[in-house]
C-alpha atoms as a PDB file:
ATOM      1  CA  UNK A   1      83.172  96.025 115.939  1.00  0.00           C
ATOM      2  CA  UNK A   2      80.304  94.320 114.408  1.00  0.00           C
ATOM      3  CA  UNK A   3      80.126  90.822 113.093  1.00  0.00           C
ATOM      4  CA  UNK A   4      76.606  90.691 111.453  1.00  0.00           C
ATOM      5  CA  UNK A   5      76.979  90.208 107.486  1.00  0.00           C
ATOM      6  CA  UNK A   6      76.939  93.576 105.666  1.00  0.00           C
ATOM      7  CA  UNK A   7      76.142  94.313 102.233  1.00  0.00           C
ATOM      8  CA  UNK A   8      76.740  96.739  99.228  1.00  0.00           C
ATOM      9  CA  UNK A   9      80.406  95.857  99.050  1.00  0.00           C
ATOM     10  CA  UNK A  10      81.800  96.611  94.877  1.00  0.00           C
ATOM     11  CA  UNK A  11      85.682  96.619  95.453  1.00  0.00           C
ATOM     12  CA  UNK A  12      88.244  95.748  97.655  1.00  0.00           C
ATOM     13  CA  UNK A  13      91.644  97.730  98.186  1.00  0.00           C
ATOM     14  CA  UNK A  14      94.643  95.844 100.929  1.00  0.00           C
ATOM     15  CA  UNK A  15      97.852  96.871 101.984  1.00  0.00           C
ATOM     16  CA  UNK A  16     100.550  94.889 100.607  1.00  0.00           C
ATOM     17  CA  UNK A  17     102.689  94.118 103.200  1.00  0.00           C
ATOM     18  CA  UNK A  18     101.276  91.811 106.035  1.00  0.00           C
ATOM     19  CA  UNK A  19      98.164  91.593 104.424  1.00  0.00           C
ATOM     20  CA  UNK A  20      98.793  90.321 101.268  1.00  0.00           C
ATOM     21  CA  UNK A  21     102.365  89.209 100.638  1.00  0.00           C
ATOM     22  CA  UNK A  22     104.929  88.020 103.560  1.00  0.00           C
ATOM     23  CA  UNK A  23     108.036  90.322 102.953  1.00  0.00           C
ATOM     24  CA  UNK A  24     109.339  90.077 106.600  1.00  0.00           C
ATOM     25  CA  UNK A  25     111.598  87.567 105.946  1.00  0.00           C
ATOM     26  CA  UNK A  26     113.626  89.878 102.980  1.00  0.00           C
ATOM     27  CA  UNK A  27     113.164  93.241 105.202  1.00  0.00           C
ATOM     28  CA  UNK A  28     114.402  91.382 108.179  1.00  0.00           C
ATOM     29  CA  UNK A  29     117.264  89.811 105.945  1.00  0.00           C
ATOM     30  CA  UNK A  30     118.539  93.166 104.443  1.00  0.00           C
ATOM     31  CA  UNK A  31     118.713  94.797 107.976  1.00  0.00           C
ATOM     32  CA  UNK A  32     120.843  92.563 109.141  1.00  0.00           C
ATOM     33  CA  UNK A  33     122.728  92.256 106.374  1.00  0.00           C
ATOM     34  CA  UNK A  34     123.719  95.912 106.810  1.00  0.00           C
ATOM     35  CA  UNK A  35     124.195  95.364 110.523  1.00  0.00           C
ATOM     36  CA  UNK A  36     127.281  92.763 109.499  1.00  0.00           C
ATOM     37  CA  UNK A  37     128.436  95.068 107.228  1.00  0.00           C
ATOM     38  CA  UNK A  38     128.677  97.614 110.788  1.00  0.00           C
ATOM     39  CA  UNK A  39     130.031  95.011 112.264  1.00  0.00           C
ATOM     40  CA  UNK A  40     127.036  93.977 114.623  1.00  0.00           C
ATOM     41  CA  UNK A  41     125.391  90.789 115.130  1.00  0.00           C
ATOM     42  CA  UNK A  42     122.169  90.121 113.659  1.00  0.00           C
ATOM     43  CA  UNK A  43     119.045  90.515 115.451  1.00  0.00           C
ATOM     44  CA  UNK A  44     116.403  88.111 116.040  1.00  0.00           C
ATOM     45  CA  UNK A  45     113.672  87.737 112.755  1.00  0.00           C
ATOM     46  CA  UNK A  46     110.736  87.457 115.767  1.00  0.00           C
ATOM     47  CA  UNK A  47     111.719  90.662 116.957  1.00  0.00           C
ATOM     48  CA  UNK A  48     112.429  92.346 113.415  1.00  0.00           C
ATOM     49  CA  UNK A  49     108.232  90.918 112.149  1.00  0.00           C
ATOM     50  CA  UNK A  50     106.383  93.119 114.057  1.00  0.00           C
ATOM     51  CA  UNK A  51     108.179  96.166 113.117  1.00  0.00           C
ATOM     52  CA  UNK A  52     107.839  95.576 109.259  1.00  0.00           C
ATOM     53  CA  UNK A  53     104.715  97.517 108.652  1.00  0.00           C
ATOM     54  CA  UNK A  54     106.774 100.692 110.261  1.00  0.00           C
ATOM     55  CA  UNK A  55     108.916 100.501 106.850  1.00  0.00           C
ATOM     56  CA  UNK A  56     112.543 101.428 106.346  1.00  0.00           C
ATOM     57  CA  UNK A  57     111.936 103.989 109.788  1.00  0.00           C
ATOM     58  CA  UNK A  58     111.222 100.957 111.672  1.00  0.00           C
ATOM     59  CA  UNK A  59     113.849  98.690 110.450  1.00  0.00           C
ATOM     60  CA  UNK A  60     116.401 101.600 110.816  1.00  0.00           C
ATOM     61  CA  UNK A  61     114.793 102.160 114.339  1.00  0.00           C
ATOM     62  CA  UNK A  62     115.286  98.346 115.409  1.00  0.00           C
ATOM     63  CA  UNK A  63     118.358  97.846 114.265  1.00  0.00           C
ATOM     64  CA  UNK A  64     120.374 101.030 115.120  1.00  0.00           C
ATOM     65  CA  UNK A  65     118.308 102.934 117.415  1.00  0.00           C
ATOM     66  CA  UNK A  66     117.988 105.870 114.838  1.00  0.00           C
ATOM     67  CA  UNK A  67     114.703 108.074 114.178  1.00  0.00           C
ATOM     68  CA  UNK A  68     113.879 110.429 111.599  1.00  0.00           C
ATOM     69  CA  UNK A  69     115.754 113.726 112.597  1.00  0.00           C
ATOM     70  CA  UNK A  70     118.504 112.007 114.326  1.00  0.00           C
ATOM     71  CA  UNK A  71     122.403 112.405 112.799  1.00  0.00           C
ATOM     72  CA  UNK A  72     123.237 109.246 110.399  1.00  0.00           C
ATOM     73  CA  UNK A  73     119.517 108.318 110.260  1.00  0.00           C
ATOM     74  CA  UNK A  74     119.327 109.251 106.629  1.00  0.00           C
ATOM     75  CA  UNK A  75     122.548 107.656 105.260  1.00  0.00           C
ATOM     76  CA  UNK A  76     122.007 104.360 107.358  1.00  0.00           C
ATOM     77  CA  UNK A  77     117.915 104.178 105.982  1.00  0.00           C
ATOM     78  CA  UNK A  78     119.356 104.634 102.170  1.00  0.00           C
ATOM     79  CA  UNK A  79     121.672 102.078 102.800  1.00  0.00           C
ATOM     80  CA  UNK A  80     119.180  99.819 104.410  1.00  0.00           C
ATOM     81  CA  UNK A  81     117.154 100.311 101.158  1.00  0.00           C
ATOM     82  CA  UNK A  82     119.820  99.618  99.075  1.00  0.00           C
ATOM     83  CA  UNK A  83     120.228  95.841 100.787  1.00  0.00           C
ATOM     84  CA  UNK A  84     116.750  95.752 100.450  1.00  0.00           C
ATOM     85  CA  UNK A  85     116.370  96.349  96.757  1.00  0.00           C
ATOM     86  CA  UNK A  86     119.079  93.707  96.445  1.00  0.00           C
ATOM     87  CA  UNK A  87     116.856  90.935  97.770  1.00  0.00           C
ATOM     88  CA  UNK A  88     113.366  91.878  97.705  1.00  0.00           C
ATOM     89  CA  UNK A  89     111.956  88.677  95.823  1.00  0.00           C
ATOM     90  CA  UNK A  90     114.198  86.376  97.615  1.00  0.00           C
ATOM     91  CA  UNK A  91     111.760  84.962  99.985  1.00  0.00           C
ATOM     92  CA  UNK A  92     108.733  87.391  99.965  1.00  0.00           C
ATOM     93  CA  UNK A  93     105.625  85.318  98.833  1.00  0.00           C
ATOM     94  CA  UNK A  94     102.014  85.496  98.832  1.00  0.00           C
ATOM     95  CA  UNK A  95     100.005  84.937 101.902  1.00  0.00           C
ATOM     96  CA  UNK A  96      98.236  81.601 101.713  1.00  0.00           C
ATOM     97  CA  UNK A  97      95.074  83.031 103.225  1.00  0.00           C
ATOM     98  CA  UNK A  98      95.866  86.171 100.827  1.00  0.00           C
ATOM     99  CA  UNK A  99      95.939  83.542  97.673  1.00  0.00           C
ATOM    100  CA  UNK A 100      93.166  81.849  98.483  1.00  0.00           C
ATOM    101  CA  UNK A 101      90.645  84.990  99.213  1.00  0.00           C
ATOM    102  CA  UNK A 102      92.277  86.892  95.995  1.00  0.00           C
ATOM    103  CA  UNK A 103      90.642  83.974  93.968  1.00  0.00           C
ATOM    104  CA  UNK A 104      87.298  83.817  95.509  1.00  0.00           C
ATOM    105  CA  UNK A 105      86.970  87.650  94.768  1.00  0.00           C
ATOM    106  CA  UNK A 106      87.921  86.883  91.313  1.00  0.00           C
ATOM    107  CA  UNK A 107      85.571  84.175  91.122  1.00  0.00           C
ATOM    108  CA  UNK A 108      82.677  86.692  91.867  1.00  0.00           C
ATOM    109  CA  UNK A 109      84.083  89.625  89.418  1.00  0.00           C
ATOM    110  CA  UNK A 110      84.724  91.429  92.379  1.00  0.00           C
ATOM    111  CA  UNK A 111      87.409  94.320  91.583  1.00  0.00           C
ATOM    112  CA  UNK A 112      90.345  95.001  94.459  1.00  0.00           C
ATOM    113  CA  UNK A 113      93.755  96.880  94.335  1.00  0.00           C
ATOM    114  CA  UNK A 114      96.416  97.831  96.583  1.00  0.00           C
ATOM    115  CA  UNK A 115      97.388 100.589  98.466  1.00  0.00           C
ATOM    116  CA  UNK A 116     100.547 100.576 100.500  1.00  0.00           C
ATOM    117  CA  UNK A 117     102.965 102.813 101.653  1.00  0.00           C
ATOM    118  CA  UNK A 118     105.866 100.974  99.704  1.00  0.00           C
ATOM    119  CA  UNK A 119     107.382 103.121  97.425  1.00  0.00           C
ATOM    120  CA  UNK A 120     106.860 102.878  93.693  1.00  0.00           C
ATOM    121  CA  UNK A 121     110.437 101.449  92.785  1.00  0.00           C
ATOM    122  CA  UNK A 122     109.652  98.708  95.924  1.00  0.00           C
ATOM    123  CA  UNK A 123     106.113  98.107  94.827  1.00  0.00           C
ATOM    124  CA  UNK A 124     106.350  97.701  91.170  1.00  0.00           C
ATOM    125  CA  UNK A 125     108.589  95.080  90.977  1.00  0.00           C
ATOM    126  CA  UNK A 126     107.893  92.871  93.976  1.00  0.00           C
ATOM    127  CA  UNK A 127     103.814  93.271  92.885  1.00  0.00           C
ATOM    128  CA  UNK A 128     105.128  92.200  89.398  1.00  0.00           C
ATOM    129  CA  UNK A 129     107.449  89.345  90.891  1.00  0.00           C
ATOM    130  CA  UNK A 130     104.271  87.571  92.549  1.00  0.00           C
ATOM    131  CA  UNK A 131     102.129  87.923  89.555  1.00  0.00           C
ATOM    132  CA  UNK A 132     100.162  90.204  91.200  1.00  0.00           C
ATOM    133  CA  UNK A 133     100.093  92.902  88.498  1.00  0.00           C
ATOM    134  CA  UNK A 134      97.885  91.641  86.340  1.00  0.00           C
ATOM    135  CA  UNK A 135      94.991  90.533  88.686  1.00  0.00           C
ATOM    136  CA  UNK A 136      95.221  93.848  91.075  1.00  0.00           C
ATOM    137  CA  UNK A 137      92.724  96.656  88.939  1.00  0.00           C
ATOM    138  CA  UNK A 138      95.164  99.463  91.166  1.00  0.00           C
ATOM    139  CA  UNK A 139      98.236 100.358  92.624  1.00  0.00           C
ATOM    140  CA  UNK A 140      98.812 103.064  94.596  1.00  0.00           C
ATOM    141  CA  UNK A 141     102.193 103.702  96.701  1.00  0.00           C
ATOM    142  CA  UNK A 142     103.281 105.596  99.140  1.00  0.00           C
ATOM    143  CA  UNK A 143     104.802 108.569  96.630  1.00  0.00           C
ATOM    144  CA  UNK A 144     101.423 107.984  94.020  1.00  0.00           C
ATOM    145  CA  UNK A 145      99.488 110.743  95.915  1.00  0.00           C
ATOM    146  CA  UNK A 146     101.119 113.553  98.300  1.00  0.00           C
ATOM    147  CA  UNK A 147      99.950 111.760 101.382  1.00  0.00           C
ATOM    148  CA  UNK A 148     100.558 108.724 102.497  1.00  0.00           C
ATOM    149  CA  UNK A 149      98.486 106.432 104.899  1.00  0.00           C
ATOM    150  CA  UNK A 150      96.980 107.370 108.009  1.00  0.00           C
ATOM    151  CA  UNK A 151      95.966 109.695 105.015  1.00  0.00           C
ATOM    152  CA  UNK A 152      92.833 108.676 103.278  1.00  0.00           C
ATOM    153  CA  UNK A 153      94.550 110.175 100.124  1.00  0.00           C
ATOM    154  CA  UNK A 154      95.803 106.937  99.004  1.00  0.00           C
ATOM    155  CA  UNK A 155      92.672 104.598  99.353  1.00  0.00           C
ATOM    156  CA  UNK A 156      90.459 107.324  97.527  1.00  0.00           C
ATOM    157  CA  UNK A 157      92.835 107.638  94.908  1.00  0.00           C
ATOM    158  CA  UNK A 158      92.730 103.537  94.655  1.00  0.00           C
ATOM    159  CA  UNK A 159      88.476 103.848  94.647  1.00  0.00           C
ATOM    160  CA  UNK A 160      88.397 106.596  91.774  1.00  0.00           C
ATOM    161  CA  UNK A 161      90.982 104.122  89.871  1.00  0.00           C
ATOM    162  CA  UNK A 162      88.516 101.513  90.782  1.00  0.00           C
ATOM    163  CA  UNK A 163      85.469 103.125  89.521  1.00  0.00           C
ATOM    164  CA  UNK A 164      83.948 102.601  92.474  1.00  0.00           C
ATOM    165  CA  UNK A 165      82.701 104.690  95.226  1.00  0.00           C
ATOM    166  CA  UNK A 166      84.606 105.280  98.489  1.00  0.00           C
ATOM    167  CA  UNK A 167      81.363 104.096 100.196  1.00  0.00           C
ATOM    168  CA  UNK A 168      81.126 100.879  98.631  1.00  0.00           C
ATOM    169  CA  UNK A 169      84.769  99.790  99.263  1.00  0.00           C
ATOM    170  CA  UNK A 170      86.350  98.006 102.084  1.00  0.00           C
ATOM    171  CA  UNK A 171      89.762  98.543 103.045  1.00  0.00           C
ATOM    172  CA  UNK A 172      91.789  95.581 104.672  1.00  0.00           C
ATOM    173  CA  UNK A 173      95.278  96.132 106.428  1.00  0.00           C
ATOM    174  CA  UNK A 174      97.329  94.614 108.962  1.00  0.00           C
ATOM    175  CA  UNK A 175      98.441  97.758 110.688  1.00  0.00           C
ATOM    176  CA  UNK A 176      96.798 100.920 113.040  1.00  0.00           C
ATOM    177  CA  UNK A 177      97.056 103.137 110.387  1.00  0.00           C
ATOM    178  CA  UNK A 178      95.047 101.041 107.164  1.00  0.00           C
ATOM    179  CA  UNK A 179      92.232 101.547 110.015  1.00  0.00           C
ATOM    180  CA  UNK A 180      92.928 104.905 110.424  1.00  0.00           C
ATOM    181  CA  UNK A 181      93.206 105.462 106.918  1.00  0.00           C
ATOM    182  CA  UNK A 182      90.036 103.386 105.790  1.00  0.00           C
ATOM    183  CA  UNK A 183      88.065 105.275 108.350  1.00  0.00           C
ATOM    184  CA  UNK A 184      89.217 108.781 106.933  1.00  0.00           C
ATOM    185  CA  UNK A 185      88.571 107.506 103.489  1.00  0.00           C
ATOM    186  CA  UNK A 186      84.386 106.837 104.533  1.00  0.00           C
ATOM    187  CA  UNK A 187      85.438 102.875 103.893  1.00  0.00           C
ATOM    188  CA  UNK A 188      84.344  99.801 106.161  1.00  0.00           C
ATOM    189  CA  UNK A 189      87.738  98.595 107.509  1.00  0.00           C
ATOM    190  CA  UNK A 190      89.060  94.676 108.313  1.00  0.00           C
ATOM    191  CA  UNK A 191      92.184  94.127 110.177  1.00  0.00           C
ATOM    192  CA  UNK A 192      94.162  90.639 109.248  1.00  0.00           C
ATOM    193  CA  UNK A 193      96.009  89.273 112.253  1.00  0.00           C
ATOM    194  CA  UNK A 194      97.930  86.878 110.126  1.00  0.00           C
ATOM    195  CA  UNK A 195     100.163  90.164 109.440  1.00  0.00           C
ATOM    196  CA  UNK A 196     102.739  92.270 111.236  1.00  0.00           C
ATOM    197  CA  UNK A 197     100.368  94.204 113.559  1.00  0.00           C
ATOM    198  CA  UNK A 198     103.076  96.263 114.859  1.00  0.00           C
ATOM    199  CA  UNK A 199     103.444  96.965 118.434  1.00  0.00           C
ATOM    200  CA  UNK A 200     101.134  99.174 120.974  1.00  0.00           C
ATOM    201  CA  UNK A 201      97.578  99.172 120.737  1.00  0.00           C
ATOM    202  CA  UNK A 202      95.908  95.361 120.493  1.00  0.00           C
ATOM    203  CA  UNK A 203      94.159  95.027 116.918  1.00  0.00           C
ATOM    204  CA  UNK A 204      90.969  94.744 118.519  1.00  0.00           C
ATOM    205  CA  UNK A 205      91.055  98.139 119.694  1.00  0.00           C
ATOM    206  CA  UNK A 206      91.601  99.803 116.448  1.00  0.00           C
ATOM    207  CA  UNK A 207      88.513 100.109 115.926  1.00  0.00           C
ATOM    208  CA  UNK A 208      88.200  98.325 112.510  1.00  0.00           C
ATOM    209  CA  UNK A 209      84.721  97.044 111.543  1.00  0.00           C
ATOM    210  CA  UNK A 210      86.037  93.369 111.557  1.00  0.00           C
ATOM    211  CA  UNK A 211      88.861  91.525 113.070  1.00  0.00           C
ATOM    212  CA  UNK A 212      89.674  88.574 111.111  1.00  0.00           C
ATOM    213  CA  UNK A 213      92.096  85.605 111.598  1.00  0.00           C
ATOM    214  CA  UNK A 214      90.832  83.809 108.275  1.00  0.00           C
ATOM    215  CA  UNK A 215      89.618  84.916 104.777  1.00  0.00           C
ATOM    216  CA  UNK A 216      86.672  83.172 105.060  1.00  0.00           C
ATOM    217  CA  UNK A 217      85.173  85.132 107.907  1.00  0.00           C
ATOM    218  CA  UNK A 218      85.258  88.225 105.647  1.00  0.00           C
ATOM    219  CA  UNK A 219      83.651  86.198 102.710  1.00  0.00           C
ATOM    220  CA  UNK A 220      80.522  85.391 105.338  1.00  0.00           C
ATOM    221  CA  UNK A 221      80.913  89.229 106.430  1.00  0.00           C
ATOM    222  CA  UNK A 222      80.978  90.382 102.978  1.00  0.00           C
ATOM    223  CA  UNK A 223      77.634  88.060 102.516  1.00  0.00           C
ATOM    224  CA  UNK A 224      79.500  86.447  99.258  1.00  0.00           C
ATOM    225  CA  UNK A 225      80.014  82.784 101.232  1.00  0.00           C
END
């Protein structure tokens, strides 16, 4: 993991949430709204954070002890979704670290976009809800390309949409697999730990190019301080 200043950056692409937008609090909210409606007390929000970058499989996971392939996994992650898209600007806001870096790249005509796993009918709205739309130069979701992230599918799409080489882009998540999937994409990689960071491996063994805990250490990385 290097920390001297590196150059020949032209875009920026970041997951959405943990890295730019705080949505925890409404993804944490709708599962345990649907856990009253079983009947079940609510779980703590400090244990639900960490598991938010794991989606609707996490929060499903957490709260029920379900996984993909298992009987009433389906039915209970639709219905999670459904409390979800119920209250998905409720408290979700912009990172303040997020905010403030978004507008130095601006200030510098430096282009960035998003790539998340979300899915489109998620994204859309709660990108358009923050105002987001009309500064990010791409959005690509989980369902925009046939793969989603650890798949460098995404982030490549987000370069070409960019108009600017895969090379020349750095990728910055909150989660194992934005490394992973910057990595696979030929992209320089920066993990936030102001996000989720799920749970396992510590973020300084992901193996990221830079570990960051405030935007300003990427801005002196970047060589644009």
């Amino acid at each position: 993991m290097s920390q001297e200043r590196v150059s020949g950056c032209a875009g920026l692409l970041f997951d959405l949430d943990g890295t730019l937008i705080d949505s925890a609090p409404d993804l944490a909210g709708a599962l345990n709204r649907l856990r009253a409606l079983k009947g079940l007390p609510p779980l703590p929000y400090e244990a639900l954070r960490p598991l938010v970058g794991s989606g609707a499989r996490g929060m499903v996971g957490a709260g029920f002890g379900l996984q993909p392939g298992d009987d009433g996994f389906e039915a209970l992650r639709d219905a999670f979704l459904a409390e979800y898209q119920a209250r998905f600007l409720d408290e979700t806001r912009v990172f303040e670290q997020a905010h403030w870096l978004l507008g130095e790249l601006e200030a510098r005509s430096l282009p960035w976009g998003i790539v998340t796993n979300k899915a489109t009918r998620f994204a859309e709205p709660v990108v358009q809800g923050l105002g987001l739309d009309a500064r990010s130069a791409a959005l690509v979701c989980g369902d925009t390309t046939p793969h989603a992230k650890p798949h460098p599918a995404p982030l490549l799409e987000a370069a070409a949409r960019l108009g600017v080489p895969a090379g020349e882009c750095v990728y910055v998540g909150d989660d194992l697999r934005d490394i992973q999937a910057g990595r696979a994409a030929g992209m320089r990689t920066v993990a936030v730990t102001w996000g989720y960071l799920g749970v396992g491996e510590a973020v300084t063994d992901w193996g990221a190019d830079l570990v960051i805990e405030t935007p300003q250490t990427l801005l002196k990385w970047l060589d644009l301080a």
